[in-house]
C-alpha atoms as a PDB file:
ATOM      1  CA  UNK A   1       0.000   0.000   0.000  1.00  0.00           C
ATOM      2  CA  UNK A   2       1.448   3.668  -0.808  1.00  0.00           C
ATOM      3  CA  UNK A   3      -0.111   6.329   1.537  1.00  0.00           C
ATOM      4  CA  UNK A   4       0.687   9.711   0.723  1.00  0.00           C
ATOM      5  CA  UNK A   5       1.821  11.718   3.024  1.00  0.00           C
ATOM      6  CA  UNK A   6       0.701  15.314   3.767  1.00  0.00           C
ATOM      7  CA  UNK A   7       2.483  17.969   6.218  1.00  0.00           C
ATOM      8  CA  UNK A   8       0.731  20.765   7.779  1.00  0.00           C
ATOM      9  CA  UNK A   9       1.709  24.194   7.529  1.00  0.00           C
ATOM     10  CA  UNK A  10       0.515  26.440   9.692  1.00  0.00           C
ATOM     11  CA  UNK A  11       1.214  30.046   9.630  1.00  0.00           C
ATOM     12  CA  UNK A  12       0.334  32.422  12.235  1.00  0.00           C
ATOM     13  CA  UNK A  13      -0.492  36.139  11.994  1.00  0.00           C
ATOM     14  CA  UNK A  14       1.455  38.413  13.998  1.00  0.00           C
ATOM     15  CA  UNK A  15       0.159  41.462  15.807  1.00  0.00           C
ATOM     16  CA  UNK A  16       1.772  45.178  15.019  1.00  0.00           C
ATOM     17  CA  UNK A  17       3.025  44.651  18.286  1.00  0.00           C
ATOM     18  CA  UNK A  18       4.349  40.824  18.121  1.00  0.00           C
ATOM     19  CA  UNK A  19       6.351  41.952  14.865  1.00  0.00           C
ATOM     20  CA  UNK A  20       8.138  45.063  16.225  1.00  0.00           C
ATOM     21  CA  UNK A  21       9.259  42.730  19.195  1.00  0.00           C
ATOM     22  CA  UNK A  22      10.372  40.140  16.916  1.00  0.00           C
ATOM     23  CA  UNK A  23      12.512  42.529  14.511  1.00  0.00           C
ATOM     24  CA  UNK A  24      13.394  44.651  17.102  1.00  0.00           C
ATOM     25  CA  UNK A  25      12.713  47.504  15.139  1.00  0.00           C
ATOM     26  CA  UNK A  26      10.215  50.664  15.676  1.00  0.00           C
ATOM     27  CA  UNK A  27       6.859  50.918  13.886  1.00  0.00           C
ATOM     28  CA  UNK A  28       7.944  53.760  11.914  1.00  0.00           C
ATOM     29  CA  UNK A  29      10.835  51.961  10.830  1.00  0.00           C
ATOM     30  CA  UNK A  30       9.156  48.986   9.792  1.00  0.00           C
ATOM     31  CA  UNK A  31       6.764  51.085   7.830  1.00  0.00           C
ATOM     32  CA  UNK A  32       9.757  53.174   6.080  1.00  0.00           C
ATOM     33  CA  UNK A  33      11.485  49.459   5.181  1.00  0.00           C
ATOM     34  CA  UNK A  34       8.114  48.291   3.761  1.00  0.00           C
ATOM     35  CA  UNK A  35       7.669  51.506   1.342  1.00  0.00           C
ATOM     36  CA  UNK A  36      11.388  50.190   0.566  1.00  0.00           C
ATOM     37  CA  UNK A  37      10.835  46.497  -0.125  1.00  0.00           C
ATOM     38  CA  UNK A  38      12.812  45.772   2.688  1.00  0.00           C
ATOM     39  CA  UNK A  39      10.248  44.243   4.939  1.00  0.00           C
ATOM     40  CA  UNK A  40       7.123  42.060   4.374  1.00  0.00           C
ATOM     41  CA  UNK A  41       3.855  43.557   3.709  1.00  0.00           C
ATOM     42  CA  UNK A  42       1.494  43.065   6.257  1.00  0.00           C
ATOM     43  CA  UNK A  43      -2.179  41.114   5.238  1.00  0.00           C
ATOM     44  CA  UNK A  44      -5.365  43.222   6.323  1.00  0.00           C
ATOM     45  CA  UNK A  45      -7.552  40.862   8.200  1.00  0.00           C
ATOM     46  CA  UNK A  46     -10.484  43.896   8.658  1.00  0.00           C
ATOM     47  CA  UNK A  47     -11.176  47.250   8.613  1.00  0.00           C
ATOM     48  CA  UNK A  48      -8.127  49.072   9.597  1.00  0.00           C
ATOM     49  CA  UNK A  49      -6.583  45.543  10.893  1.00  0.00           C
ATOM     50  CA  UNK A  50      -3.602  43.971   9.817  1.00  0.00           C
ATOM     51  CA  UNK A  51      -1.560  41.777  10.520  1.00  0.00           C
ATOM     52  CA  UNK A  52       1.725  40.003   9.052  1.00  0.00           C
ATOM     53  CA  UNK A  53       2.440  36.377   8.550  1.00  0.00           C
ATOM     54  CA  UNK A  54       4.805  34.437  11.030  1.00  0.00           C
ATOM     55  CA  UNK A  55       6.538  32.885   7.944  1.00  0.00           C
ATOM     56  CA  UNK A  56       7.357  36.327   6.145  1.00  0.00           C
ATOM     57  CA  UNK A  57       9.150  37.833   9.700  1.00  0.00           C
ATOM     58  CA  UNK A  58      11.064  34.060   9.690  1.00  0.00           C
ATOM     59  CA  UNK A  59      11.830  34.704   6.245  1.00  0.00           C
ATOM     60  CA  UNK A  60      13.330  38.372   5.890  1.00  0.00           C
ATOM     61  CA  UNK A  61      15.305  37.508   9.506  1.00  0.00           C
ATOM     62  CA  UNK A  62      16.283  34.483   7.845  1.00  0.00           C
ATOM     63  CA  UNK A  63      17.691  37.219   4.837  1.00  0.00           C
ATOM     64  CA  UNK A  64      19.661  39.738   6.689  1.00  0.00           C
ATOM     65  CA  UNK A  65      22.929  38.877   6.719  1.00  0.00           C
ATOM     66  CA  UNK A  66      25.064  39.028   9.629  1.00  0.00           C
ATOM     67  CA  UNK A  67      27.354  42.019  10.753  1.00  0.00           C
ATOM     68  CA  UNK A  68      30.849  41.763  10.066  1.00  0.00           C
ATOM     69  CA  UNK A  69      33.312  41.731  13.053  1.00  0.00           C
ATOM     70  CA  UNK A  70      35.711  44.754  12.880  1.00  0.00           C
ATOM     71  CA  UNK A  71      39.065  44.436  12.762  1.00  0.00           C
ATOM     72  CA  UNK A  72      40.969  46.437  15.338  1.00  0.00           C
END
């Protein structure tokens, strides 16, 4: 017998609040890197609601690439 196997993906949506903790960054900053295409777009879930997906944040952390060590 072959059974196919399935995996579940689930992605949560992160709060304004969740995501600046996350990046460490400030709202405004955020907003400024997302005018950029610098930052993920968050998803409107309702009038004046929004919220951005757990995978994206992973994703552009995952992106940034580390600083380099100065030599002294």
């Amino acid at each position: 017998m072959h059974q196919a196997t399935q995996s579940l993906i689930i992605d949560y949506l992160l709060p304004k609040k969740e995501v600046v903790k996350q990046s460490g960054l400030s709202i405004a900053t955020i907003y400024r890197l997302i005018k950029a295409g610098k930052f993920p777009a968050p998803v409107a879930i309702g009038t004046g609601s929004v919220r951005w997906k757990l995978s994206d944040i992973t994703a552009w952390q995952q992106s940034l690439t580390p600083t380099s060590k100065q030599e002294g």
